[in-house]
PDB file of N, CA and C in Angstrom:
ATOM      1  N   UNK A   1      32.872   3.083   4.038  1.00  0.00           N
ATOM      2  CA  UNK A   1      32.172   4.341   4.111  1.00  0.00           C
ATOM      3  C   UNK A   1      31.818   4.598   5.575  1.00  0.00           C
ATOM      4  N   UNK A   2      32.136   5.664   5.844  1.00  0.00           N
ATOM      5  CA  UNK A   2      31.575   6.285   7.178  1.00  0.00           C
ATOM      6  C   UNK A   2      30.838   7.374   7.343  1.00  0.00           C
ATOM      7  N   UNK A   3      29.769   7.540   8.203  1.00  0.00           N
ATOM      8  CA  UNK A   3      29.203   8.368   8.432  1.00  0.00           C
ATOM      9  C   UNK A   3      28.836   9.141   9.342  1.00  0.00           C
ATOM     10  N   UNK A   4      29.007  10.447   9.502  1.00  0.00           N
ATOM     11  CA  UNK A   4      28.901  11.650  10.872  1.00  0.00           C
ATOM     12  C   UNK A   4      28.642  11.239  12.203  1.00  0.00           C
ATOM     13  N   UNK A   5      28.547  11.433  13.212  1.00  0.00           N
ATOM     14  CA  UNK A   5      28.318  11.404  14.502  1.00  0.00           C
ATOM     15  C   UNK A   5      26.661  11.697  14.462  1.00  0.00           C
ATOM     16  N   UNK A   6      26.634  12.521  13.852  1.00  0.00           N
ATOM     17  CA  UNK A   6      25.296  12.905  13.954  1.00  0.00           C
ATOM     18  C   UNK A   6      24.606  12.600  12.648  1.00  0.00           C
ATOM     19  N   UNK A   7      24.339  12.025  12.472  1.00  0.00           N
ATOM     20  CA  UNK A   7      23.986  11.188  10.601  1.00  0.00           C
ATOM     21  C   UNK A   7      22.760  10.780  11.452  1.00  0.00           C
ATOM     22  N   UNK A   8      21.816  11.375  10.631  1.00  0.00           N
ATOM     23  CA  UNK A   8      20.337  10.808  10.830  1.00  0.00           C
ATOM     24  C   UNK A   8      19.660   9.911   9.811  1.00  0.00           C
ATOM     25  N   UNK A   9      19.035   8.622   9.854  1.00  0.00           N
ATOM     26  CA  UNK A   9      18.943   8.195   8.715  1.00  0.00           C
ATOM     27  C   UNK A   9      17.343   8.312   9.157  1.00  0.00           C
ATOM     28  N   UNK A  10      16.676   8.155   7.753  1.00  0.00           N
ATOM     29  CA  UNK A  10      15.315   8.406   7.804  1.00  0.00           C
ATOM     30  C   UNK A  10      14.635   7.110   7.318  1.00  0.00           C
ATOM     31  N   UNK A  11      13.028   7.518   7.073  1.00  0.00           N
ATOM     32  CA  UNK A  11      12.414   6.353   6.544  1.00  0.00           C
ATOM     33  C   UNK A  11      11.347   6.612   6.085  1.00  0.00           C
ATOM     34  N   UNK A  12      10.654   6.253   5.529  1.00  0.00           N
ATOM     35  CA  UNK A  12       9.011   5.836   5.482  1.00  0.00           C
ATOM     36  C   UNK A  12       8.038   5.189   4.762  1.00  0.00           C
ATOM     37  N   UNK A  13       7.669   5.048   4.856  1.00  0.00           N
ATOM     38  CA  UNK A  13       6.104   4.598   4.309  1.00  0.00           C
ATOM     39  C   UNK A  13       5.342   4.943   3.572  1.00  0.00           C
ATOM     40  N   UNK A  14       4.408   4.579   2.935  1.00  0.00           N
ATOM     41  CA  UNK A  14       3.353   4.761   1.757  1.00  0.00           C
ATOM     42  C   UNK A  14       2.269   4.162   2.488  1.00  0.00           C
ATOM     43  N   UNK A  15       0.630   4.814   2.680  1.00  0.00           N
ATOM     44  CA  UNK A  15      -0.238   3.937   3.175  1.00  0.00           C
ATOM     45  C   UNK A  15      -0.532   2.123   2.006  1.00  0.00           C
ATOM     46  N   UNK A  16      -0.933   3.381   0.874  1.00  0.00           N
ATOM     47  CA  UNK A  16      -1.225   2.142  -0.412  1.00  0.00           C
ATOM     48  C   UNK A  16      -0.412   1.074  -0.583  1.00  0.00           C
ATOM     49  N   UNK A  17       0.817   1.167   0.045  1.00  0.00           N
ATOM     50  CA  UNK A  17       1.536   0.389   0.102  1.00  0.00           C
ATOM     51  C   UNK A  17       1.863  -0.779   1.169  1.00  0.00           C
ATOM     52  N   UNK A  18       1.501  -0.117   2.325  1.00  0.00           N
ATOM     53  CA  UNK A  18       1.487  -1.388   3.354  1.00  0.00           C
ATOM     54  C   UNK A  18       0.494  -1.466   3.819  1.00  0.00           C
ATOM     55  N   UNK A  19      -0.507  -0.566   3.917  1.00  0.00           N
ATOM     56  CA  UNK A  19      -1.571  -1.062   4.916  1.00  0.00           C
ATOM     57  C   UNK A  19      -2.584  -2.103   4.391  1.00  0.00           C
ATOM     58  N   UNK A  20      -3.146  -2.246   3.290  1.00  0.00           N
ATOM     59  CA  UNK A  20      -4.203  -2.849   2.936  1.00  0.00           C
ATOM     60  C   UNK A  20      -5.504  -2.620   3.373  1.00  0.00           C
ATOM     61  N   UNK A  21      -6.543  -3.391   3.791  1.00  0.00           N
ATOM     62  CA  UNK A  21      -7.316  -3.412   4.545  1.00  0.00           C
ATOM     63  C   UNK A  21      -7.908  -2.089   3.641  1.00  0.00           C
ATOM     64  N   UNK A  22      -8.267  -1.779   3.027  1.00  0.00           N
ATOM     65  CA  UNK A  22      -8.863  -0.546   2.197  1.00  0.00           C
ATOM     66  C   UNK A  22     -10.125  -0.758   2.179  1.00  0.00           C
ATOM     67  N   UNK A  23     -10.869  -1.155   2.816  1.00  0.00           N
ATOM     68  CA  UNK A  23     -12.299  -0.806   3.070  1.00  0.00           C
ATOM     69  C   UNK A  23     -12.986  -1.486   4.042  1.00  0.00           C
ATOM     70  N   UNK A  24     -12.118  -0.893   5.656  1.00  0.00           N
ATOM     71  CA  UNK A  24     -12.620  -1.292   6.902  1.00  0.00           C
ATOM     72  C   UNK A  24     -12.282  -0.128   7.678  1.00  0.00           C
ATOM     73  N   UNK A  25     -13.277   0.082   8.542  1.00  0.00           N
ATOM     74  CA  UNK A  25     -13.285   0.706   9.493  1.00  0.00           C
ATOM     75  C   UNK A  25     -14.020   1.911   8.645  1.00  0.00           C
ATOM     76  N   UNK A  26     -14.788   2.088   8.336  1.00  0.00           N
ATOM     77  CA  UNK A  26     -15.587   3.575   7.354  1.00  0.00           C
ATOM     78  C   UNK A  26     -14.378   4.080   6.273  1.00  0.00           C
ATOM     79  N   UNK A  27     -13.306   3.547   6.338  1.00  0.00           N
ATOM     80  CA  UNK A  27     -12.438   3.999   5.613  1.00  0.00           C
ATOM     81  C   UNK A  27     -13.040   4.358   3.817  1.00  0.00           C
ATOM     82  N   UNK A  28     -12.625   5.169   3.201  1.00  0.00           N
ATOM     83  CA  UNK A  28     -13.682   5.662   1.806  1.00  0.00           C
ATOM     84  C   UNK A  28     -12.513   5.419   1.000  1.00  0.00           C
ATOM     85  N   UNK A  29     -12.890   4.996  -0.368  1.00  0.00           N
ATOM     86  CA  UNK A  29     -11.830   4.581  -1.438  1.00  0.00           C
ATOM     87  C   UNK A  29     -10.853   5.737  -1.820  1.00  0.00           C
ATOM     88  N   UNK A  30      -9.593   5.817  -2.215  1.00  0.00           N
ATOM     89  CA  UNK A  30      -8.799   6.342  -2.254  1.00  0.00           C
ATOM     90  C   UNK A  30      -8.598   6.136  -3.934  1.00  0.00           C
ATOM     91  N   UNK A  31      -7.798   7.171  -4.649  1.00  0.00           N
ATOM     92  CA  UNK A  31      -7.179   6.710  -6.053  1.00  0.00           C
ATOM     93  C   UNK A  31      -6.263   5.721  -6.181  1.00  0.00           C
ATOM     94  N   UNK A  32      -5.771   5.141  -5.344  1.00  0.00           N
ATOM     95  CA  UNK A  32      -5.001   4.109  -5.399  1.00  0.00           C
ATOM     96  C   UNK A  32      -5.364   2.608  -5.064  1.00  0.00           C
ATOM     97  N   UNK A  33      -6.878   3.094  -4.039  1.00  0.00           N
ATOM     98  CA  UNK A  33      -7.743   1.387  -4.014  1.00  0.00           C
ATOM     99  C   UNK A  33      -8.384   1.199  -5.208  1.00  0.00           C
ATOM    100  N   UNK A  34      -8.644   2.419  -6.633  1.00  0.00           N
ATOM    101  CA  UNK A  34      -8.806   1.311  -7.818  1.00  0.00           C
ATOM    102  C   UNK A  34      -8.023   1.184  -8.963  1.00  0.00           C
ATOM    103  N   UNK A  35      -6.747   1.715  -8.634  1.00  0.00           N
ATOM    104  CA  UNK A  35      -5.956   1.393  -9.647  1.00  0.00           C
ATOM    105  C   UNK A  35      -5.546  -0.183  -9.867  1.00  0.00           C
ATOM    106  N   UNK A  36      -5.343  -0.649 -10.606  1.00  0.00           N
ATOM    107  CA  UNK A  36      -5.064  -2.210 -10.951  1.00  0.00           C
ATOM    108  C   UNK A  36      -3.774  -2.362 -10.879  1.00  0.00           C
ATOM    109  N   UNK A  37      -3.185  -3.736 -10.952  1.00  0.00           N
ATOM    110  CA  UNK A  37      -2.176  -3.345 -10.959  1.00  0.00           C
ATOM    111  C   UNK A  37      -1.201  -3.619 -12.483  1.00  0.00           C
ATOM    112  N   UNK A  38       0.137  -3.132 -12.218  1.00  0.00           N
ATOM    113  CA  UNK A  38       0.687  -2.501 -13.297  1.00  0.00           C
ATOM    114  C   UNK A  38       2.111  -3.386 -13.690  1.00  0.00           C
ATOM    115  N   UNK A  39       2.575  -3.984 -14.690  1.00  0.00           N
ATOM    116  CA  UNK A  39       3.265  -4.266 -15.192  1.00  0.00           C
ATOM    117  C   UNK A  39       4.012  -4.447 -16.601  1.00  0.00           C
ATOM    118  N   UNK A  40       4.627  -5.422 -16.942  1.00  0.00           N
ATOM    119  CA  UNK A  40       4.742  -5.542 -18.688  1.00  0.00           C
ATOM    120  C   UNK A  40       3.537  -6.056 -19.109  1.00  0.00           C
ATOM    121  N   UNK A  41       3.060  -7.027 -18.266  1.00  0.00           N
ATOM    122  CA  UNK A  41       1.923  -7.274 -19.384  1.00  0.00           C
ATOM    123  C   UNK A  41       0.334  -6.947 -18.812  1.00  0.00           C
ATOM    124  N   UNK A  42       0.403  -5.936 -17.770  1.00  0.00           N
ATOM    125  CA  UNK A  42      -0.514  -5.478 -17.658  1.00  0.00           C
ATOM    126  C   UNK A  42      -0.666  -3.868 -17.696  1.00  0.00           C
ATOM    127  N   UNK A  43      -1.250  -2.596 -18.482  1.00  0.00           N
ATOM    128  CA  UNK A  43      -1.503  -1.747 -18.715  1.00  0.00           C
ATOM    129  C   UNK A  43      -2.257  -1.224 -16.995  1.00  0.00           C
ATOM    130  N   UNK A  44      -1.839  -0.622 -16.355  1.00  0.00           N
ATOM    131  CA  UNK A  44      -2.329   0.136 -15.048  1.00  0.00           C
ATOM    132  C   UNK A  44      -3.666   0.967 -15.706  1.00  0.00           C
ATOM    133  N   UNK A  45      -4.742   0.217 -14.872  1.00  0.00           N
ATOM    134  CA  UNK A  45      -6.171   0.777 -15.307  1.00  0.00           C
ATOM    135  C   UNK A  45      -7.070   1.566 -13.800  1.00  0.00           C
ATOM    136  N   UNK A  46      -7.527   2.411 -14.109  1.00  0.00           N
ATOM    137  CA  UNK A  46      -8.205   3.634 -12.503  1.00  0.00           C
ATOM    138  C   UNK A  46      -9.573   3.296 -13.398  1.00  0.00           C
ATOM    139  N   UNK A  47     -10.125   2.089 -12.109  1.00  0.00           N
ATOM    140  CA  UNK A  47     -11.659   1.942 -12.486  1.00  0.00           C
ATOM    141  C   UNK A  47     -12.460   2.756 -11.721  1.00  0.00           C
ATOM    142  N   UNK A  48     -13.878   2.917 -12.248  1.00  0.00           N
ATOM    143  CA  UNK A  48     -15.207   3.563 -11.382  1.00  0.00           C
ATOM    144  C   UNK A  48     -15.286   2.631 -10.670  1.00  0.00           C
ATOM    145  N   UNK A  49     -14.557   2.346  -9.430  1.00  0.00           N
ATOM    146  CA  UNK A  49     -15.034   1.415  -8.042  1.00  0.00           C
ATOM    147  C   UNK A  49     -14.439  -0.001  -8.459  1.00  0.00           C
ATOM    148  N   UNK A  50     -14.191  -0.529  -7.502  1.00  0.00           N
ATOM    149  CA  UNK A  50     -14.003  -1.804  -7.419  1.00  0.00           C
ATOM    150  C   UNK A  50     -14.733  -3.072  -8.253  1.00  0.00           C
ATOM    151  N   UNK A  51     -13.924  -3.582  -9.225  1.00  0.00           N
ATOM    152  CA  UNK A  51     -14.530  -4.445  -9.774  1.00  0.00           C
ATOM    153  C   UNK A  51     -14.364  -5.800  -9.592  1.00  0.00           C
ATOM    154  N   UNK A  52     -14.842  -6.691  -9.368  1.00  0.00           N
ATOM    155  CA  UNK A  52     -14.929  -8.118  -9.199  1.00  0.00           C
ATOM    156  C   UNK A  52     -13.858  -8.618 -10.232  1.00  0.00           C
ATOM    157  N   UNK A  53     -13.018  -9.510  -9.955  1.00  0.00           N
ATOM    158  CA  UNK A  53     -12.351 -10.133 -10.712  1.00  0.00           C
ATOM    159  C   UNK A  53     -10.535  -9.019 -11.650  1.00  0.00           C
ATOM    160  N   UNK A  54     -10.737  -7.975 -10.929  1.00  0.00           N
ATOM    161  CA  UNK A  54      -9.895  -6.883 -11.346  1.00  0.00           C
ATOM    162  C   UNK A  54      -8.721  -7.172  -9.853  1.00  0.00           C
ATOM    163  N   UNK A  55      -7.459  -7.413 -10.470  1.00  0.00           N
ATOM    164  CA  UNK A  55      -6.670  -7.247  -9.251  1.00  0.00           C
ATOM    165  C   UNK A  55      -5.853  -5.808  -8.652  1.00  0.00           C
ATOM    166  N   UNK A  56      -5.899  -5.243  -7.576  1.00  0.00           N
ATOM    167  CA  UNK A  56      -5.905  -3.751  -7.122  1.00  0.00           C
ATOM    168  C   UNK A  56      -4.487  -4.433  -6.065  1.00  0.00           C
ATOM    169  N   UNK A  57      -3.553  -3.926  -6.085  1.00  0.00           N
ATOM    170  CA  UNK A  57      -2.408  -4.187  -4.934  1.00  0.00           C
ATOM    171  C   UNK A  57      -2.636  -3.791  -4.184  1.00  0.00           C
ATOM    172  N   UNK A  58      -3.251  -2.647  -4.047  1.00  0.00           N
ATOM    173  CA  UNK A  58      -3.214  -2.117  -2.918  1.00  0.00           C
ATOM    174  C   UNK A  58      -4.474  -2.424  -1.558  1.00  0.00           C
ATOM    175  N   UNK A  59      -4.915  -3.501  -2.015  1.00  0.00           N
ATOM    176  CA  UNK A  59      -6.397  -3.826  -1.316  1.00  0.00           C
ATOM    177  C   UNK A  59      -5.745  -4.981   0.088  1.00  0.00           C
ATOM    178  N   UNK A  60      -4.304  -5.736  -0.368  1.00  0.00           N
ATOM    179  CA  UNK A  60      -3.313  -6.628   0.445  1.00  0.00           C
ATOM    180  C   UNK A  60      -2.329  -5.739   0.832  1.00  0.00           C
ATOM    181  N   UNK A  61      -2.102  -5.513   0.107  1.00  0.00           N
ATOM    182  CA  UNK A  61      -0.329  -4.986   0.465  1.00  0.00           C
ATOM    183  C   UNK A  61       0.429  -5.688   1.065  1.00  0.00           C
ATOM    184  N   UNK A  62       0.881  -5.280   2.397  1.00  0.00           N
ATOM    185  CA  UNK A  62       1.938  -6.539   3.284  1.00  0.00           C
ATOM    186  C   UNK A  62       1.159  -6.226   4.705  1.00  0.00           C
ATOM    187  N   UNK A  63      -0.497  -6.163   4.543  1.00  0.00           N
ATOM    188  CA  UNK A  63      -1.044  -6.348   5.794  1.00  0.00           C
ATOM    189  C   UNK A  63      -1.031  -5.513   6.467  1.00  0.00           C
ATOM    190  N   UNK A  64      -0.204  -4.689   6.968  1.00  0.00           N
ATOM    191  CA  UNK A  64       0.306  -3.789   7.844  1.00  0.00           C
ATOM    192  C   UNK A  64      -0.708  -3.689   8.634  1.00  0.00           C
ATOM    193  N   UNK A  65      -2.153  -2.836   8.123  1.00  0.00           N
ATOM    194  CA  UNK A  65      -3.261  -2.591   9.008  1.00  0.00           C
ATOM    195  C   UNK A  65      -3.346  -3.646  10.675  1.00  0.00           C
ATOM    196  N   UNK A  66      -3.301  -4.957   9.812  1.00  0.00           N
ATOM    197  CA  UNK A  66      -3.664  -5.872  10.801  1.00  0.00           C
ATOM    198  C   UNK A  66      -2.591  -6.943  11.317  1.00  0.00           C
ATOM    199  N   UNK A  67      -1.212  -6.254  10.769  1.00  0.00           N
ATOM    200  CA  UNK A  67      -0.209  -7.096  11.519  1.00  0.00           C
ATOM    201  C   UNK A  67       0.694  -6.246  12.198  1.00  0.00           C
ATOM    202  N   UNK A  68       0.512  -4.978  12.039  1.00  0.00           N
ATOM    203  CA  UNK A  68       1.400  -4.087  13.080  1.00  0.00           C
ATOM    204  C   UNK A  68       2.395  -4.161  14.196  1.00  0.00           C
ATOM    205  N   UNK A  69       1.147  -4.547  14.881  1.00  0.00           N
ATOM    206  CA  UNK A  69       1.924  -4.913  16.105  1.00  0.00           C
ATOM    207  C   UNK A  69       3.019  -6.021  16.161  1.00  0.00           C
ATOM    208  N   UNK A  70       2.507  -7.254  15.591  1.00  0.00           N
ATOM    209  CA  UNK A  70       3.980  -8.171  15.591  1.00  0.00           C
ATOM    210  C   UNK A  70       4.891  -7.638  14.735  1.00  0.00           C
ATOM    211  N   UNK A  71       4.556  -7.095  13.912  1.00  0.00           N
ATOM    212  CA  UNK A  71       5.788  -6.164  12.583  1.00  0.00           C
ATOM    213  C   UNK A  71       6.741  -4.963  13.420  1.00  0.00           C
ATOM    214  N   UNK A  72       5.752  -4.170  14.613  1.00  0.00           N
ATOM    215  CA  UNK A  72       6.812  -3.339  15.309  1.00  0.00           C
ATOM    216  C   UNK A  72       7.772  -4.081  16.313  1.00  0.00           C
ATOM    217  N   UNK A  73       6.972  -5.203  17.173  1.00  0.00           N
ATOM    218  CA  UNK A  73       7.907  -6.063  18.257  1.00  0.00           C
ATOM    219  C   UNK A  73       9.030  -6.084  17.750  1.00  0.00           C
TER     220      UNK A  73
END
């Protein structure tokens, strides 16, 4: 397969998805810092706030917030 001379390929990102760090810097909860997370054997639940012992993906993600910089080098 080949592609144009001028073939632009794109990209991006999701915050909930890489950044983590969801409650630093004054940052305010989002619908996606309390969703739980979701699979076969777990039913995706949107709690009133953060609950202890409830796992949220999006609270880790893959760091991004605080590994950036070695992730862009």
């Amino acid at each position: 397969m080949t592609f144009p001379k001028n073939f632009l390929w794109g990209g991006a990102i999701s915050a909930n998805q890489c950044e983590g760090a969801y409650d630093v810097d004054g940052k305010g909860l989002s619908s996606a810092d309390i969703a739980t997370v979701c699979n076969p054997e777990h039913k995706r639940e949107y709690t009133k706030g953060v609950i202890e012992g409830k796992y949220y993906p999006s609270h880790e993600a893959i760091d991004f917030y605080n590994r950036y910089k070695e992730d862009i080098a």
